[in-house]
C-alpha atoms as a PDB file:
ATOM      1  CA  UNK A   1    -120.289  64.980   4.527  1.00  0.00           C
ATOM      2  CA  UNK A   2    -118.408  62.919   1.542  1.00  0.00           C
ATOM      3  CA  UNK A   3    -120.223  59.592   2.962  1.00  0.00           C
ATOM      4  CA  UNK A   4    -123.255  60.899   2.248  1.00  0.00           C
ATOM      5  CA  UNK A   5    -125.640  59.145  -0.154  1.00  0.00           C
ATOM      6  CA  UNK A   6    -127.278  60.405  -3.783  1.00  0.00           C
ATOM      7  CA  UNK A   7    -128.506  59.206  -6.748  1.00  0.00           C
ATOM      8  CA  UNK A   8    -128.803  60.939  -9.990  1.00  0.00           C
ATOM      9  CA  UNK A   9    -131.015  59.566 -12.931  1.00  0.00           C
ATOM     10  CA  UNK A  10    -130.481  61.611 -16.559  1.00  0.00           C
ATOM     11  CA  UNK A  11    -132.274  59.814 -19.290  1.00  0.00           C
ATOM     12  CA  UNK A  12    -131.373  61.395 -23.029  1.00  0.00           C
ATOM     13  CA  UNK A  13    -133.460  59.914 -25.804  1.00  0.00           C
ATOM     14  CA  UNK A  14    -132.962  56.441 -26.195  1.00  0.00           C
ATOM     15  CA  UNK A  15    -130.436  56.156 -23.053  1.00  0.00           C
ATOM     16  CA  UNK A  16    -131.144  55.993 -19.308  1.00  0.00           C
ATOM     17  CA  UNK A  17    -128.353  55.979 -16.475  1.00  0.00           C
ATOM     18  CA  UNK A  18    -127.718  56.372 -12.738  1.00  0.00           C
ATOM     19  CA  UNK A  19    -125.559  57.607 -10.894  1.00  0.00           C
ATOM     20  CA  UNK A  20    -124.684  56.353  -7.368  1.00  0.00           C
ATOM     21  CA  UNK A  21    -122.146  58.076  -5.040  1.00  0.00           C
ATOM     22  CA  UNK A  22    -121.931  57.284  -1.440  1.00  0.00           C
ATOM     23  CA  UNK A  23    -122.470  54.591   1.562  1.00  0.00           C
ATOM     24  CA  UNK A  24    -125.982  52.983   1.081  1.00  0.00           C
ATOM     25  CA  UNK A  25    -125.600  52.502   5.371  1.00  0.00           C
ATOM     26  CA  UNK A  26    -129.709  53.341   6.389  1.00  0.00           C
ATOM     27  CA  UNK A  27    -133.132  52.862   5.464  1.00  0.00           C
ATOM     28  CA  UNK A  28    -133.557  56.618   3.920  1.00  0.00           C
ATOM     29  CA  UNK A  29    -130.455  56.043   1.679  1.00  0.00           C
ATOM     30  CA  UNK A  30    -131.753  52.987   0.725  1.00  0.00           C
ATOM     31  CA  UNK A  31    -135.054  54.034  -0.136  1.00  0.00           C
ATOM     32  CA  UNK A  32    -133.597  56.949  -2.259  1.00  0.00           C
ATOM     33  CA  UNK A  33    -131.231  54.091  -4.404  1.00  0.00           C
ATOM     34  CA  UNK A  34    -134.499  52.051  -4.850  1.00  0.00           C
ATOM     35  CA  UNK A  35    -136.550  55.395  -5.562  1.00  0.00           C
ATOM     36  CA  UNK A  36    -133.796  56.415  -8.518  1.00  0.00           C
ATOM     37  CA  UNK A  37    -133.843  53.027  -9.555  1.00  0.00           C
ATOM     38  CA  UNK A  38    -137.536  52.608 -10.559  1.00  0.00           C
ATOM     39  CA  UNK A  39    -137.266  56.276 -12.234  1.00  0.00           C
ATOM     40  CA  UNK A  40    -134.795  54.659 -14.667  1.00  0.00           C
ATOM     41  CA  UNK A  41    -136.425  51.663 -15.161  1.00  0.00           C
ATOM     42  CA  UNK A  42    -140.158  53.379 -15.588  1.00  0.00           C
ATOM     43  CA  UNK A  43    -138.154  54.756 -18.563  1.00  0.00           C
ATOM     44  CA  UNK A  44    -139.615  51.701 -20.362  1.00  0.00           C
ATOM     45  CA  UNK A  45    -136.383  51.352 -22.070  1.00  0.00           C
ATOM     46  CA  UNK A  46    -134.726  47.704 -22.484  1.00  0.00           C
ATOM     47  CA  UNK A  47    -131.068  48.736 -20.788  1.00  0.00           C
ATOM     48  CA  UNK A  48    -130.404  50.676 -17.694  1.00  0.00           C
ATOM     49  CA  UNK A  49    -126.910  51.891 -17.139  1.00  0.00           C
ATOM     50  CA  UNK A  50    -125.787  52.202 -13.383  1.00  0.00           C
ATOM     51  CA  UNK A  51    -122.588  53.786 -12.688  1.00  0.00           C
ATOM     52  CA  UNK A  52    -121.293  52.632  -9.425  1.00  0.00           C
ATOM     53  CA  UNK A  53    -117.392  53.647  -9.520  1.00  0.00           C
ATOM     54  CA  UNK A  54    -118.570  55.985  -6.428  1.00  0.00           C
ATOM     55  CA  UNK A  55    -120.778  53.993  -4.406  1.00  0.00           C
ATOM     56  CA  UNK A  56    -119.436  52.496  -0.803  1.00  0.00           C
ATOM     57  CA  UNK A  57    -119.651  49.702   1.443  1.00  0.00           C
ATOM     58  CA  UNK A  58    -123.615  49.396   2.065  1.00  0.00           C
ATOM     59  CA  UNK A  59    -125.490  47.791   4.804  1.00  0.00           C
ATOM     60  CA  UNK A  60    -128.141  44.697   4.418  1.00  0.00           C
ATOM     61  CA  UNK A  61    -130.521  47.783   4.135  1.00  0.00           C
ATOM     62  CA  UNK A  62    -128.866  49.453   0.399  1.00  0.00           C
ATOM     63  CA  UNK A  63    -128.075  45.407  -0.582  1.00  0.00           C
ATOM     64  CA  UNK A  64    -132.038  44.879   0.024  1.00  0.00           C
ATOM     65  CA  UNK A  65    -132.619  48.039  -2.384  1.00  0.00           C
ATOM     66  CA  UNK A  66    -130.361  46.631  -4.952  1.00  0.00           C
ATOM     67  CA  UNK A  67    -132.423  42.978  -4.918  1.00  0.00           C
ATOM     68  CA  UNK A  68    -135.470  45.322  -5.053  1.00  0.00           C
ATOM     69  CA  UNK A  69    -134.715  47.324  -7.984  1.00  0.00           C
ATOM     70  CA  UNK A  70    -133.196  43.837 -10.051  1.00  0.00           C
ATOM     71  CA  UNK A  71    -136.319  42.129  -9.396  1.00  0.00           C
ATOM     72  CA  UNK A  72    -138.334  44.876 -10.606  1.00  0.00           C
ATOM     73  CA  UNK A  73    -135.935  45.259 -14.005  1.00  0.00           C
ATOM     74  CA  UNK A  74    -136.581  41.918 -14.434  1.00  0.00           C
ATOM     75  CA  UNK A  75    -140.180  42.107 -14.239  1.00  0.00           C
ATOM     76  CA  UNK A  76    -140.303  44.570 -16.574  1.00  0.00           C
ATOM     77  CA  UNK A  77    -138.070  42.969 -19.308  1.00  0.00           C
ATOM     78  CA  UNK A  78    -135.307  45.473 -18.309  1.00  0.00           C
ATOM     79  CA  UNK A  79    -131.759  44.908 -17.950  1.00  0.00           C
ATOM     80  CA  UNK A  80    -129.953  46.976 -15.639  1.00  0.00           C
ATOM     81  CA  UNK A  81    -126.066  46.909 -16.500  1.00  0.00           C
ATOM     82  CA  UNK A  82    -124.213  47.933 -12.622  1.00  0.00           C
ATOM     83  CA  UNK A  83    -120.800  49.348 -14.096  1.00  0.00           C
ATOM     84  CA  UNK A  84    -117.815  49.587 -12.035  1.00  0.00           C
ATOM     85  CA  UNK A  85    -118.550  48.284  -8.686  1.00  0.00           C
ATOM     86  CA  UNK A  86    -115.266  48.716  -6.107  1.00  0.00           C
ATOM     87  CA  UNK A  87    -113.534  45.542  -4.581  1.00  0.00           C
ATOM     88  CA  UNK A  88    -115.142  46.528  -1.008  1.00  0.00           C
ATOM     89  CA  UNK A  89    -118.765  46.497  -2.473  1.00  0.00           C
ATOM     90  CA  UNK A  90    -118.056  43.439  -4.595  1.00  0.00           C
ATOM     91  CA  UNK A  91    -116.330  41.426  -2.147  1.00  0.00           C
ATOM     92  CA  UNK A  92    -120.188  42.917   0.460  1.00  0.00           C
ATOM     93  CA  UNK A  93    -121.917  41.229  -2.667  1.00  0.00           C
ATOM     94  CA  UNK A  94    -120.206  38.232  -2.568  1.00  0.00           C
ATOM     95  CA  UNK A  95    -120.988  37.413   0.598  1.00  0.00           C
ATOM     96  CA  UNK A  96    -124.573  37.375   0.254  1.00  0.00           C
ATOM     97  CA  UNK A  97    -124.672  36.223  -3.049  1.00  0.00           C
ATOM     98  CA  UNK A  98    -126.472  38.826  -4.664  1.00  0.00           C
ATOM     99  CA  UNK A  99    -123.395  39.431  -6.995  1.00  0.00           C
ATOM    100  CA  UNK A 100    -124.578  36.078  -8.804  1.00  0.00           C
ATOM    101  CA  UNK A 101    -127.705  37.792  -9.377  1.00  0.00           C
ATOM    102  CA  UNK A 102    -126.766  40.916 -10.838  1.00  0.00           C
ATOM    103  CA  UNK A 103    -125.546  41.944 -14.353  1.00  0.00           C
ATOM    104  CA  UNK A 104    -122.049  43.199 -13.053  1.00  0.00           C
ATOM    105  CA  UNK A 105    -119.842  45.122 -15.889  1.00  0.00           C
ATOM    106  CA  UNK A 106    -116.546  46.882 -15.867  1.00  0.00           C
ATOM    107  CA  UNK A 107    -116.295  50.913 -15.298  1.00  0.00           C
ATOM    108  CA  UNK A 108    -115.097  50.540 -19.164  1.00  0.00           C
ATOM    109  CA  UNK A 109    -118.753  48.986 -20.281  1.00  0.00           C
ATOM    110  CA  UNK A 110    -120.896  51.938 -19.026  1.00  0.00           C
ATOM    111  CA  UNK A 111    -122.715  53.176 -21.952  1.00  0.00           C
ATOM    112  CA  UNK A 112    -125.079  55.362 -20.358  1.00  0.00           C
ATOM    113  CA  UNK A 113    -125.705  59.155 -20.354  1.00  0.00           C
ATOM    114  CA  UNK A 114    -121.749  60.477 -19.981  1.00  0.00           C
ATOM    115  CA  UNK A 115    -122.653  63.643 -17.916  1.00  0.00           C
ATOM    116  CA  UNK A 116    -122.950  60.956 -15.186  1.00  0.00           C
ATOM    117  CA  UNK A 117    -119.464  60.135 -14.825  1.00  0.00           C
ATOM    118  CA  UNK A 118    -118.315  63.482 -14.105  1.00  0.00           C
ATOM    119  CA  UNK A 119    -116.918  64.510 -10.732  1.00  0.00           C
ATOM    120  CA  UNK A 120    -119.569  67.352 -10.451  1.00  0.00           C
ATOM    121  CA  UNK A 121    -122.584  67.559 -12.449  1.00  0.00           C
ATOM    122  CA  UNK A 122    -123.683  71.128 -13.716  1.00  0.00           C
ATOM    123  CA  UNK A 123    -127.030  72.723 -13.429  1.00  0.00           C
ATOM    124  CA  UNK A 124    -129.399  71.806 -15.937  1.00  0.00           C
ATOM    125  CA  UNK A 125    -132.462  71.338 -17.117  1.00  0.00           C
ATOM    126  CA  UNK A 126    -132.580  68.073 -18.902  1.00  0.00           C
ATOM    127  CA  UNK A 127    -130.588  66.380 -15.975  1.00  0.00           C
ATOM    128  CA  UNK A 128    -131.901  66.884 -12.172  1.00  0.00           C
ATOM    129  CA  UNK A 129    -130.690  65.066  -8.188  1.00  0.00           C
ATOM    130  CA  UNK A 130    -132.828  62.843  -6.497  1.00  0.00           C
ATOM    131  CA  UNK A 131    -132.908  62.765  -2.957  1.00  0.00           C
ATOM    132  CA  UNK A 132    -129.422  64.594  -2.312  1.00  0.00           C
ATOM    133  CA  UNK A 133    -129.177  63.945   1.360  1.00  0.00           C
END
């Protein structure tokens, strides 16, 4: 089903990213955002990169996961950049506020690992899913 939720993490040297693609919409998706989430940001490194050009409407339950994950970042000294966030998700955001919280960016400003912006990724080794639903 295209509505269903995954996240891909692909750290290469000194750069970490994310990928999300999906509706956030129940407590296993959202578990599997905040899951990916911490693997990036146990990377120890200062900037996490989160593409989010394919990630749908979410319920309170993948907004939750999102508040989760900043917190963490922030507890750790880590930044995490959330690149390319649709109107739909923004305008979700907006209403509870959390957009004021985040570090929101452009699709243009992602600077993370580019094998997570393609359409399909390809098998490899250095590169692996998390919790593909």
């Amino acid at each position: 089903m295209m509505n269903d939720f995954n996240a891909h993490v692909q750290r290469i040297g000194g750069n970490v990213g994310v990928s999300l693609r999906g509706a956030c919409t129940d407590a296993v998706a959202a578990r599997q955002l905040e899951c990916a989430l911490q693997e990036a940001i146990a990377s120890r490194l200062l900037v996490v990169w989160i593409d989010c050009q394919r990630l749908m409407p979410m319920t309170w339950q993948g907004q939750r996961a999102i508040l989760n994950a900043d917190r963490l970042a922030h507890v750790n000294g880590v930044t995490l950049h959330w690149c390319g966030m649709s109107g739909a998700v923004l305008e979700q955001l907006a209403a509870s506020g959390l957009n004021l919280l985040l570090c929101l960016q452009p699709a243009a400003n992602y600077k993370g690992p580019p094998l997570l912006l393609q359409d399909q990724f390809p098998d490899s080794t250095q590169s692996r899913f998390l919790y593909n639903k």
